[in-house]
C-alpha atoms as a PDB file:
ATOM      1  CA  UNK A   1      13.778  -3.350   8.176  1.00  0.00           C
ATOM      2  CA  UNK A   2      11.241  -2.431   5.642  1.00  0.00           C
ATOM      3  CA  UNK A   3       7.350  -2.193   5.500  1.00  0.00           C
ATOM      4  CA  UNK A   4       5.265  -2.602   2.684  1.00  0.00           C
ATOM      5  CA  UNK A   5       1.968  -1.861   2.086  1.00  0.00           C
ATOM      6  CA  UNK A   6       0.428  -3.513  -1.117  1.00  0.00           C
ATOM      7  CA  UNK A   7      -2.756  -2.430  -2.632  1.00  0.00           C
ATOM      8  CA  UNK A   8      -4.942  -3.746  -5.310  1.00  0.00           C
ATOM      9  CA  UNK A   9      -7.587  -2.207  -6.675  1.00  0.00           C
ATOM     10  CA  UNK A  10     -10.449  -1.705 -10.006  1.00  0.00           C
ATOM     11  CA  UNK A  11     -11.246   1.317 -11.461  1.00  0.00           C
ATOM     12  CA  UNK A  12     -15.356   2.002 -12.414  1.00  0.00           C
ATOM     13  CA  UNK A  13     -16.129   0.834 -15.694  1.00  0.00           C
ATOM     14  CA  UNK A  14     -17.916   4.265 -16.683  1.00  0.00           C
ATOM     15  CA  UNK A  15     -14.971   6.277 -15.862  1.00  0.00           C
ATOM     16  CA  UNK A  16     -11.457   5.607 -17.183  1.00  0.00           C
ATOM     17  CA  UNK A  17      -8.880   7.345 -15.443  1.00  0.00           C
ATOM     18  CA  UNK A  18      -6.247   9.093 -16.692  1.00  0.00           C
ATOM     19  CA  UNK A  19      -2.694   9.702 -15.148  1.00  0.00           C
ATOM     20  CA  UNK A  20      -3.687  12.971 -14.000  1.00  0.00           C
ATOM     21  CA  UNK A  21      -6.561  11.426 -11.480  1.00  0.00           C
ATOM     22  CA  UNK A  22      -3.942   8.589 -10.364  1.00  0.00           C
ATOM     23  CA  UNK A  23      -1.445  11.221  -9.521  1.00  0.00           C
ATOM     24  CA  UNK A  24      -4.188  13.110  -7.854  1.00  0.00           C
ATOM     25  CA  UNK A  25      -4.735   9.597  -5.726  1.00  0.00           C
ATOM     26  CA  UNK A  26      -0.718   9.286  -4.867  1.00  0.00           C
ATOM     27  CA  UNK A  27      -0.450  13.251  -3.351  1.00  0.00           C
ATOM     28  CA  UNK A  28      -3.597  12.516  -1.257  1.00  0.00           C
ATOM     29  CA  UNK A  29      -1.518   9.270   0.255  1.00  0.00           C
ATOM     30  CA  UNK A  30       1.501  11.184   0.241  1.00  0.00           C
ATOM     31  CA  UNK A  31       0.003  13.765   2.504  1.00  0.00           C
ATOM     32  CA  UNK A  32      -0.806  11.369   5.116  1.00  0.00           C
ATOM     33  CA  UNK A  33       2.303  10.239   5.214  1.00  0.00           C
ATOM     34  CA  UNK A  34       4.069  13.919   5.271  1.00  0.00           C
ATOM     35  CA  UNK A  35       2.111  14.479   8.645  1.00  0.00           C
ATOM     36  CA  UNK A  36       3.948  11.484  10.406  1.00  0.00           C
ATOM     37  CA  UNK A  37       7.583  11.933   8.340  1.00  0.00           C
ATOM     38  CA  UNK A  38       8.411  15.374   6.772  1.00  0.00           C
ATOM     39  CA  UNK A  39      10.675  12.845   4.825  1.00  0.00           C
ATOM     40  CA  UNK A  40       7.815  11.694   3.006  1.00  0.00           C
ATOM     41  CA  UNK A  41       6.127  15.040   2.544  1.00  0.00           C
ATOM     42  CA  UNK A  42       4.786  15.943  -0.661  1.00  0.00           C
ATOM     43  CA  UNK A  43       8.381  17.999  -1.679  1.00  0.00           C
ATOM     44  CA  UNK A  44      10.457  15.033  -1.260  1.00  0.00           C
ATOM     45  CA  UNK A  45       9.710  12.714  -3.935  1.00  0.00           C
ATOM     46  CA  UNK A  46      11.055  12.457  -7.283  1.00  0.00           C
ATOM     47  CA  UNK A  47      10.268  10.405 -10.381  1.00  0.00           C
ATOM     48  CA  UNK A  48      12.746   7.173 -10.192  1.00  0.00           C
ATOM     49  CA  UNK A  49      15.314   6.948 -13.061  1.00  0.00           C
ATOM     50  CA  UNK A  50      18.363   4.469 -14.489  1.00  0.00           C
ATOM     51  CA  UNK A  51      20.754   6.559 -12.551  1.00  0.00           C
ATOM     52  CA  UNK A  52      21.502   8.368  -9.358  1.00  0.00           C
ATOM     53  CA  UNK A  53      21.814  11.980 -11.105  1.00  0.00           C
ATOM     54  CA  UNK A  54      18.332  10.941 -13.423  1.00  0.00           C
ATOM     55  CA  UNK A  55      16.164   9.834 -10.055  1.00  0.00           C
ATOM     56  CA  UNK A  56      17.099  13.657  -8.711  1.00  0.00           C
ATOM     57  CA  UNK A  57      16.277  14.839 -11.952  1.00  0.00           C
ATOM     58  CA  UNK A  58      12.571  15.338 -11.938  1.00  0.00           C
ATOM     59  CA  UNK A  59      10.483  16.542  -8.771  1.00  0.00           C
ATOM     60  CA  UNK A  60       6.957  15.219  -8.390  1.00  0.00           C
ATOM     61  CA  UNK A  61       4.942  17.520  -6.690  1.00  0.00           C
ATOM     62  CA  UNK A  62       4.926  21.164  -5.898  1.00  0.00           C
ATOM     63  CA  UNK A  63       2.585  22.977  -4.008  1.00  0.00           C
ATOM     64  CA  UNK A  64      -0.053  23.062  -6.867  1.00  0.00           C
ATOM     65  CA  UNK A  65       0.311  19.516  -7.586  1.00  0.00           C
ATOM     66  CA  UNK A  66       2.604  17.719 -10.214  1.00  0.00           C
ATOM     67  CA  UNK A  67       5.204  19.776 -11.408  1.00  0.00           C
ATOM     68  CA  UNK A  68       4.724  19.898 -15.419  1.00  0.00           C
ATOM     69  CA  UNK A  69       8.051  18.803 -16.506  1.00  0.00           C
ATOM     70  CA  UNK A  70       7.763  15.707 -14.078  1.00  0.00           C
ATOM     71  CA  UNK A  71       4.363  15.516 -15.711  1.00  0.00           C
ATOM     72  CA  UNK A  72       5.294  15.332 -19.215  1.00  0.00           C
ATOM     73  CA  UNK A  73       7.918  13.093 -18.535  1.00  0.00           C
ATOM     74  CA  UNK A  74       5.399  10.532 -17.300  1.00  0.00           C
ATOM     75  CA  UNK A  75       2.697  10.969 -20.169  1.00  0.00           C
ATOM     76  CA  UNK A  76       6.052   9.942 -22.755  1.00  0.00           C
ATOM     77  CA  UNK A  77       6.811   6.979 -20.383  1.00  0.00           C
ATOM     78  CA  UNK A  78       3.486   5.532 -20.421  1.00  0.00           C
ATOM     79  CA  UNK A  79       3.224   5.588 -24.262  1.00  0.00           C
ATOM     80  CA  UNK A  80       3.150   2.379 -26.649  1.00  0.00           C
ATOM     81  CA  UNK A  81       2.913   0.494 -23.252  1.00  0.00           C
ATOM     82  CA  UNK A  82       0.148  -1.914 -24.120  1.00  0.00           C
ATOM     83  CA  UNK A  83      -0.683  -4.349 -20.972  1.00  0.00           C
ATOM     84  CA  UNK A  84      -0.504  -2.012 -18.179  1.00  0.00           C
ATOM     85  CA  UNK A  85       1.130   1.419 -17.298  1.00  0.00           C
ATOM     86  CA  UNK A  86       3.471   2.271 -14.468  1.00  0.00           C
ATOM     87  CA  UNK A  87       5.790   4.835 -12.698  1.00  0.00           C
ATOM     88  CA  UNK A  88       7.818   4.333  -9.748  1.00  0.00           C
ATOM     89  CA  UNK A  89       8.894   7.451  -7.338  1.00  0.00           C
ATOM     90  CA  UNK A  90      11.050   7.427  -4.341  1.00  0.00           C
ATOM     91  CA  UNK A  91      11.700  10.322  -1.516  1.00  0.00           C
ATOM     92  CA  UNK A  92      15.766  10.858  -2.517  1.00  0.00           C
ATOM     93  CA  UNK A  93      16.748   9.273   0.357  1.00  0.00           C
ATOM     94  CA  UNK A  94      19.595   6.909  -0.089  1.00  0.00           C
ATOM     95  CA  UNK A  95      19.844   5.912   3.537  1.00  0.00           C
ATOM     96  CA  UNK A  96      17.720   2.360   3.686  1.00  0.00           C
ATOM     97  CA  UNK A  97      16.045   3.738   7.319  1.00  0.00           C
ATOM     98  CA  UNK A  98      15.170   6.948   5.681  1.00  0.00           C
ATOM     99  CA  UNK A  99      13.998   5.588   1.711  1.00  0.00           C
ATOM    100  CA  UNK A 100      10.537   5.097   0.893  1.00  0.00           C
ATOM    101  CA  UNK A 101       9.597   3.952  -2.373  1.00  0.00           C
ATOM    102  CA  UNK A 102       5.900   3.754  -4.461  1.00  0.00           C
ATOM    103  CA  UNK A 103       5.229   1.569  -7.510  1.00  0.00           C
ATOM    104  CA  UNK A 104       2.175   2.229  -9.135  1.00  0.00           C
ATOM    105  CA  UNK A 105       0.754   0.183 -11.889  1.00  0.00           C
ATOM    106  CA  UNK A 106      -2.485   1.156 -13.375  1.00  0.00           C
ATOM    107  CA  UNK A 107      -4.559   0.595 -16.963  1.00  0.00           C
ATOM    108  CA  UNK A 108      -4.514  -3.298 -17.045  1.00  0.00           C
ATOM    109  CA  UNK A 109      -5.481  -4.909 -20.163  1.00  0.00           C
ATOM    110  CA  UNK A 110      -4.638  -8.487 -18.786  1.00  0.00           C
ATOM    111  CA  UNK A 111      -7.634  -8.666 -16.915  1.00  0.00           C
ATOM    112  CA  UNK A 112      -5.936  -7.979 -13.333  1.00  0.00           C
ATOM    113  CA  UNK A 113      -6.374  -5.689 -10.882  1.00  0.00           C
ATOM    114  CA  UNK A 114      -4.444  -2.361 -10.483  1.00  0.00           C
ATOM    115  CA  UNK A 115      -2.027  -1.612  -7.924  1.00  0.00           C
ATOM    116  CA  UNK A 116       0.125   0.375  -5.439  1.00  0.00           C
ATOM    117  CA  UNK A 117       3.612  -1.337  -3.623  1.00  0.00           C
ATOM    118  CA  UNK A 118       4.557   1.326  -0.874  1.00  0.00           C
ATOM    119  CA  UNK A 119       8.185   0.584   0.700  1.00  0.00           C
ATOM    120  CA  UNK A 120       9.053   1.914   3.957  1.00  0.00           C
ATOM    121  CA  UNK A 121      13.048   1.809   5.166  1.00  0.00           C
ATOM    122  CA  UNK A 122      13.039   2.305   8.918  1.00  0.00           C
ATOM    123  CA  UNK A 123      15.627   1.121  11.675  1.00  0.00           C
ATOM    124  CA  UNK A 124      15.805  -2.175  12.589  1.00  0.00           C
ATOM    125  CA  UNK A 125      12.735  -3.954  15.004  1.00  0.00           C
ATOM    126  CA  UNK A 126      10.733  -0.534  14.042  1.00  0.00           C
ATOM    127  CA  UNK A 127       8.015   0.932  11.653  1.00  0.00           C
ATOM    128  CA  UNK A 128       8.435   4.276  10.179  1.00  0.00           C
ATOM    129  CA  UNK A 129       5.029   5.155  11.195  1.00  0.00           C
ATOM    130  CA  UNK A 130       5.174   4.589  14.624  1.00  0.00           C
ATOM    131  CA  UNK A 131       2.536   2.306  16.802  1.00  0.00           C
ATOM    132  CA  UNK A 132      -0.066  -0.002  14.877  1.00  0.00           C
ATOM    133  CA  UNK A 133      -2.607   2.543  15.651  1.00  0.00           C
ATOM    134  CA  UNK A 134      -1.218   5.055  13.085  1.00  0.00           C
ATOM    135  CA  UNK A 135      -0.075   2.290  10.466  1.00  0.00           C
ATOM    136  CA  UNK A 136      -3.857   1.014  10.892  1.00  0.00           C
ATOM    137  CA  UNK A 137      -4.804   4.839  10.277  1.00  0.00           C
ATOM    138  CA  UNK A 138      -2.679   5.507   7.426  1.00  0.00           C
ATOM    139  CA  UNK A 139      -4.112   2.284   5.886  1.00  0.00           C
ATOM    140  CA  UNK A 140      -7.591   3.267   6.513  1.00  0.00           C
ATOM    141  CA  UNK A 141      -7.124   6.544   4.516  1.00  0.00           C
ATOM    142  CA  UNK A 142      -4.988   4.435   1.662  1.00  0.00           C
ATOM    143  CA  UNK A 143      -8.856   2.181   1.903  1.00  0.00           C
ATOM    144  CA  UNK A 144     -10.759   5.627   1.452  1.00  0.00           C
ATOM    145  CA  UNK A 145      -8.710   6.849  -1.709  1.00  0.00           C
ATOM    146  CA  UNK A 146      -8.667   3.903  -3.859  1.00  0.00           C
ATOM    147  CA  UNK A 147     -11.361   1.108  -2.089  1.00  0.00           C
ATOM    148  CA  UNK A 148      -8.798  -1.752  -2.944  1.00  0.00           C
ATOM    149  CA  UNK A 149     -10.293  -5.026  -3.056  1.00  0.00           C
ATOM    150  CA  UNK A 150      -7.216  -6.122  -0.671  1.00  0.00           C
ATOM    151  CA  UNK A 151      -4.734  -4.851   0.908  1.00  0.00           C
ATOM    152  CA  UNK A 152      -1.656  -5.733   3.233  1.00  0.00           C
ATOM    153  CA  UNK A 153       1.090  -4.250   5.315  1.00  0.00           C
ATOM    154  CA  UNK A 154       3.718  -6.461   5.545  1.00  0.00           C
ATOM    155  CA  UNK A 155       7.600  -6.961   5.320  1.00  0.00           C
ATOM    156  CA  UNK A 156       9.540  -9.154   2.701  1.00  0.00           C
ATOM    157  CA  UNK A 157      10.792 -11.597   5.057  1.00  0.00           C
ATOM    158  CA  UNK A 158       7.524 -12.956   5.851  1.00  0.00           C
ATOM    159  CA  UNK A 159       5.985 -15.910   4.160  1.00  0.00           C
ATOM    160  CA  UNK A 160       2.189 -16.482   4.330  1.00  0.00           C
ATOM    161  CA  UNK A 161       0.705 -19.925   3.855  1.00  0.00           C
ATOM    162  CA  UNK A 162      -0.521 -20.080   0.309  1.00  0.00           C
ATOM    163  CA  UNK A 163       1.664 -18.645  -2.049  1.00  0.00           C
ATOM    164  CA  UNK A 164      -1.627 -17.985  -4.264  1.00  0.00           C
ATOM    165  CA  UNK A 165      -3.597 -16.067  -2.067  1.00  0.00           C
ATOM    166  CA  UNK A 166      -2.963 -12.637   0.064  1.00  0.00           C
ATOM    167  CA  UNK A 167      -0.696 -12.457   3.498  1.00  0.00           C
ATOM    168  CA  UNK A 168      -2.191 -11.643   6.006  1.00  0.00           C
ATOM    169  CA  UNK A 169       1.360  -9.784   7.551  1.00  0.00           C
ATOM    170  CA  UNK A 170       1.090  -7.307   9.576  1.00  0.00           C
ATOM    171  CA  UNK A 171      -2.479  -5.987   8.469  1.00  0.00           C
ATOM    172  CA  UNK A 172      -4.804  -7.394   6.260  1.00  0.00           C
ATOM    173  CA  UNK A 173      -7.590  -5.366   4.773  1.00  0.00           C
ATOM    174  CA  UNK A 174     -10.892  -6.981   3.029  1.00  0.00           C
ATOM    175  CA  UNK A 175     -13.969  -5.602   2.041  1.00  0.00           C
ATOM    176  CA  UNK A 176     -15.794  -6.828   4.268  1.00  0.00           C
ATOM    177  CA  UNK A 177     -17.276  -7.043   7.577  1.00  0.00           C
ATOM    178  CA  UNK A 178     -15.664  -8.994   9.958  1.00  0.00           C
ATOM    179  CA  UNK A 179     -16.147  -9.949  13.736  1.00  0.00           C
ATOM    180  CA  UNK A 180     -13.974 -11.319  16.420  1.00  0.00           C
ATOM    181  CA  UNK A 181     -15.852 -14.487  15.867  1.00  0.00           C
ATOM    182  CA  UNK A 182     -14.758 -14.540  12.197  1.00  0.00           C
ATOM    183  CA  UNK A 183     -11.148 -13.871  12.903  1.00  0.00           C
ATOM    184  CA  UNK A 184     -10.560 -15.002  17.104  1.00  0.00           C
ATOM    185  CA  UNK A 185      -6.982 -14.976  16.010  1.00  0.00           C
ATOM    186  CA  UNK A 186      -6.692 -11.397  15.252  1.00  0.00           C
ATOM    187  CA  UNK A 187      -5.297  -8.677  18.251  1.00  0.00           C
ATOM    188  CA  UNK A 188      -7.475  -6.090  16.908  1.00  0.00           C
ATOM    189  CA  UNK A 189     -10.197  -5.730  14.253  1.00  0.00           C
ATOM    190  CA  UNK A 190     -10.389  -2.118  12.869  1.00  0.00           C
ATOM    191  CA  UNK A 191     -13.765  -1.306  10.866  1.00  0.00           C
ATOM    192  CA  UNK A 192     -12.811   1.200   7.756  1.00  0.00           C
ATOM    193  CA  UNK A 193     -15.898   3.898   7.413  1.00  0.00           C
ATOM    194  CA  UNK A 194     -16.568   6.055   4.445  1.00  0.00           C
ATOM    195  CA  UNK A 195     -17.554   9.878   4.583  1.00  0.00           C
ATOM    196  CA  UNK A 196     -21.257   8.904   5.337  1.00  0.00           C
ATOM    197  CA  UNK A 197     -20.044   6.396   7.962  1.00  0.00           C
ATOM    198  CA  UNK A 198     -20.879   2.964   6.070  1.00  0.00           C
ATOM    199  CA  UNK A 199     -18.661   0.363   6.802  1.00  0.00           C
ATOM    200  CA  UNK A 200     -16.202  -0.360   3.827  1.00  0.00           C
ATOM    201  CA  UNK A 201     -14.232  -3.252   5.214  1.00  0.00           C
ATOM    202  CA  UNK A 202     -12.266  -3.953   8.139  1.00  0.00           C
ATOM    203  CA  UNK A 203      -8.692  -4.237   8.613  1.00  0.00           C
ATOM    204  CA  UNK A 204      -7.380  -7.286  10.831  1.00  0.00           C
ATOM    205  CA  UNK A 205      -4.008  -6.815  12.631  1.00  0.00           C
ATOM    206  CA  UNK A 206      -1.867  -9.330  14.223  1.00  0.00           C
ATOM    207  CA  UNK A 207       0.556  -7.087  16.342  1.00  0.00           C
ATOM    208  CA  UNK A 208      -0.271  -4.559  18.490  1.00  0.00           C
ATOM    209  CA  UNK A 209       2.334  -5.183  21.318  1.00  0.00           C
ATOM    210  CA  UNK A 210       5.141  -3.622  18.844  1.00  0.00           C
ATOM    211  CA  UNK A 211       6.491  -4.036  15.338  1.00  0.00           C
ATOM    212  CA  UNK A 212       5.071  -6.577  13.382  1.00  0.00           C
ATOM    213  CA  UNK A 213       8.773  -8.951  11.848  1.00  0.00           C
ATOM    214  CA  UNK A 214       8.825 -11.707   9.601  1.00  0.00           C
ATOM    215  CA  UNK A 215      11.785 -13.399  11.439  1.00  0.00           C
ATOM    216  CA  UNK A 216       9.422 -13.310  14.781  1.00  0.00           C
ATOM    217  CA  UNK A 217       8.077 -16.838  14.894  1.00  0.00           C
ATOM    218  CA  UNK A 218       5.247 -15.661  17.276  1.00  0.00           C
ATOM    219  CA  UNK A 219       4.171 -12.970  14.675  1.00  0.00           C
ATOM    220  CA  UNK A 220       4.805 -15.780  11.647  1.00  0.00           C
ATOM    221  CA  UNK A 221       2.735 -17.699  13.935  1.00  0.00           C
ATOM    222  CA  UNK A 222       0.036 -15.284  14.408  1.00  0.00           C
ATOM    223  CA  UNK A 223      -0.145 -14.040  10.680  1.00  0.00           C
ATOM    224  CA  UNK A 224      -0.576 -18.026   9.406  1.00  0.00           C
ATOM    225  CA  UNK A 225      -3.264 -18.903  11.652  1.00  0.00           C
ATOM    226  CA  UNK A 226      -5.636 -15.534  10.152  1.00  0.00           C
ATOM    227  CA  UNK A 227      -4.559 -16.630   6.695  1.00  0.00           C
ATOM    228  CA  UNK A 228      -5.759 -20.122   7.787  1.00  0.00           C
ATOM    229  CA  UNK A 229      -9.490 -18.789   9.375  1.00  0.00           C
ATOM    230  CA  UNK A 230     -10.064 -16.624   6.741  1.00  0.00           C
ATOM    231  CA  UNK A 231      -9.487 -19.697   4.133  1.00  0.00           C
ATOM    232  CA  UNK A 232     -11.694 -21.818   6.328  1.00  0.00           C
ATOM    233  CA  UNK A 233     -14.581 -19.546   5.995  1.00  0.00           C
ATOM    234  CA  UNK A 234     -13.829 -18.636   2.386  1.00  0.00           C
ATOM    235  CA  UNK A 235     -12.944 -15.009   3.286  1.00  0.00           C
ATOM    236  CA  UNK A 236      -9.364 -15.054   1.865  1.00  0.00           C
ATOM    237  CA  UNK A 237      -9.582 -14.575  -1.816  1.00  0.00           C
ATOM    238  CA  UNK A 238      -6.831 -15.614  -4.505  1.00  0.00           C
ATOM    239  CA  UNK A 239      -4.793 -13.460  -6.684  1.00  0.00           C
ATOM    240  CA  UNK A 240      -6.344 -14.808  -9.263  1.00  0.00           C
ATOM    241  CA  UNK A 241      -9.908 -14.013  -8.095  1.00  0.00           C
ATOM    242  CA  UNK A 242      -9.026 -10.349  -7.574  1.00  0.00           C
END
């Protein structure tokens, strides 16, 4: 079974990033992760390629940071690519319960938001992470790095009510505040703080008695009626809104 954490997220208007300062974004998530897998640890991921011998071909990170040739590679890829860039890397891990997997697209010109798709293999009826607790965690530190405007952890067997808006999965983050009275659905309600302790959003999970599944009609269950609240109350924005 795989987990997914999805991301969107805006850059400032008076600072354009370059692929340097995304890069610099990725490691920082990629060390969170190292400390619960050493199978996600900053020496195991490589740039993706058409073939098996080209995805071992170029190592990310070393213990500066990118490695230049994986570096250069990247600034070619991302030339004469007009509506929005993108790399993908993966942790050389054929085995599905062992993969892990980050698309990153970045530099819109179509008017929509950034965004990060991080894929999780693990064993059947289990998260790679462990308990919600440290999923929730390593969510509220992917919050910190890039303040997303949403953000979900879910798997790809789960289908949320409305196709056009955000599911609520395992975790849903929003930028905003929310109570137990907003969301009486939710199991727990985790408030995201920045480094001068100001609430940023809050995370709402629907699980916390195990691992969240798609083909669990009590978590299905559970999932739908948050989506359903938060679309009450005008809380759940669509895609197109971003």
């Amino acid at each position: 079974m795989s987990h997914e954490l999805h991301l969107h997220f805006r850059t400032s208007a008076d600072r354009r990033l370059d692929i340097e300062d995304h890069l610099a974004m990725v490691r920082r998530l990629i060390q969170i992760l190292g400390a619960e897998d050493a199978l996600l640890g900053e020496s195991a991921w490589y740039l993706s390629g058409d073939t098996k011998d080209d995805s071992y071909r170029y190592q990310l990170f070393g213990e500066q940071g990118p490695i230049a040739a994986a570096l250069a590679v990247l600034k070619r890829e991302q030339e004469g690519k007009e509506v929005v860039k993108s790399f993908v890397i993966w942790n050389g891990q054929l085995e599905n319960e062992k993969g892990a997997s980050i698309a990153y697209y970045f530099d819109r010109t179509d008017g929509s938001p950034s965004g990060l798709r991080l894929t999780l293999g693990a064993k059947p009826s289990a998260s790679r992470l462990g308990t919600w607790t440290t999923v929730a965690r390593v969510l509220s530190e992917a919050v910190k790095i890039w303040q997303p405007v949403v953000a979900t952890i879910d798997t790809r067997n789960y289908n949320g009510v409305f196709l056009d808006r955000p599911r609520a999965g395992w975790m849903l983050y929003l930028p905003t505040i929310l109570t137990s009275q907003h969301v009486p659905e939710a199991r727990a309600l985790v408030s995201v703080l920045d480094e001068n302790n100001k609430q940023l959003g809050t995370i709402v999970v629907s699980v916390v008695d195990g691992t969240f599944s798609g083909s669990d009609p009590d978590h299905v269950s559970v999932a739908n009626a948050i989506e359903v609240r938060l679309v009450d109350q005008y809380l759940l924005p669509r895609y197109v809104d971003l």
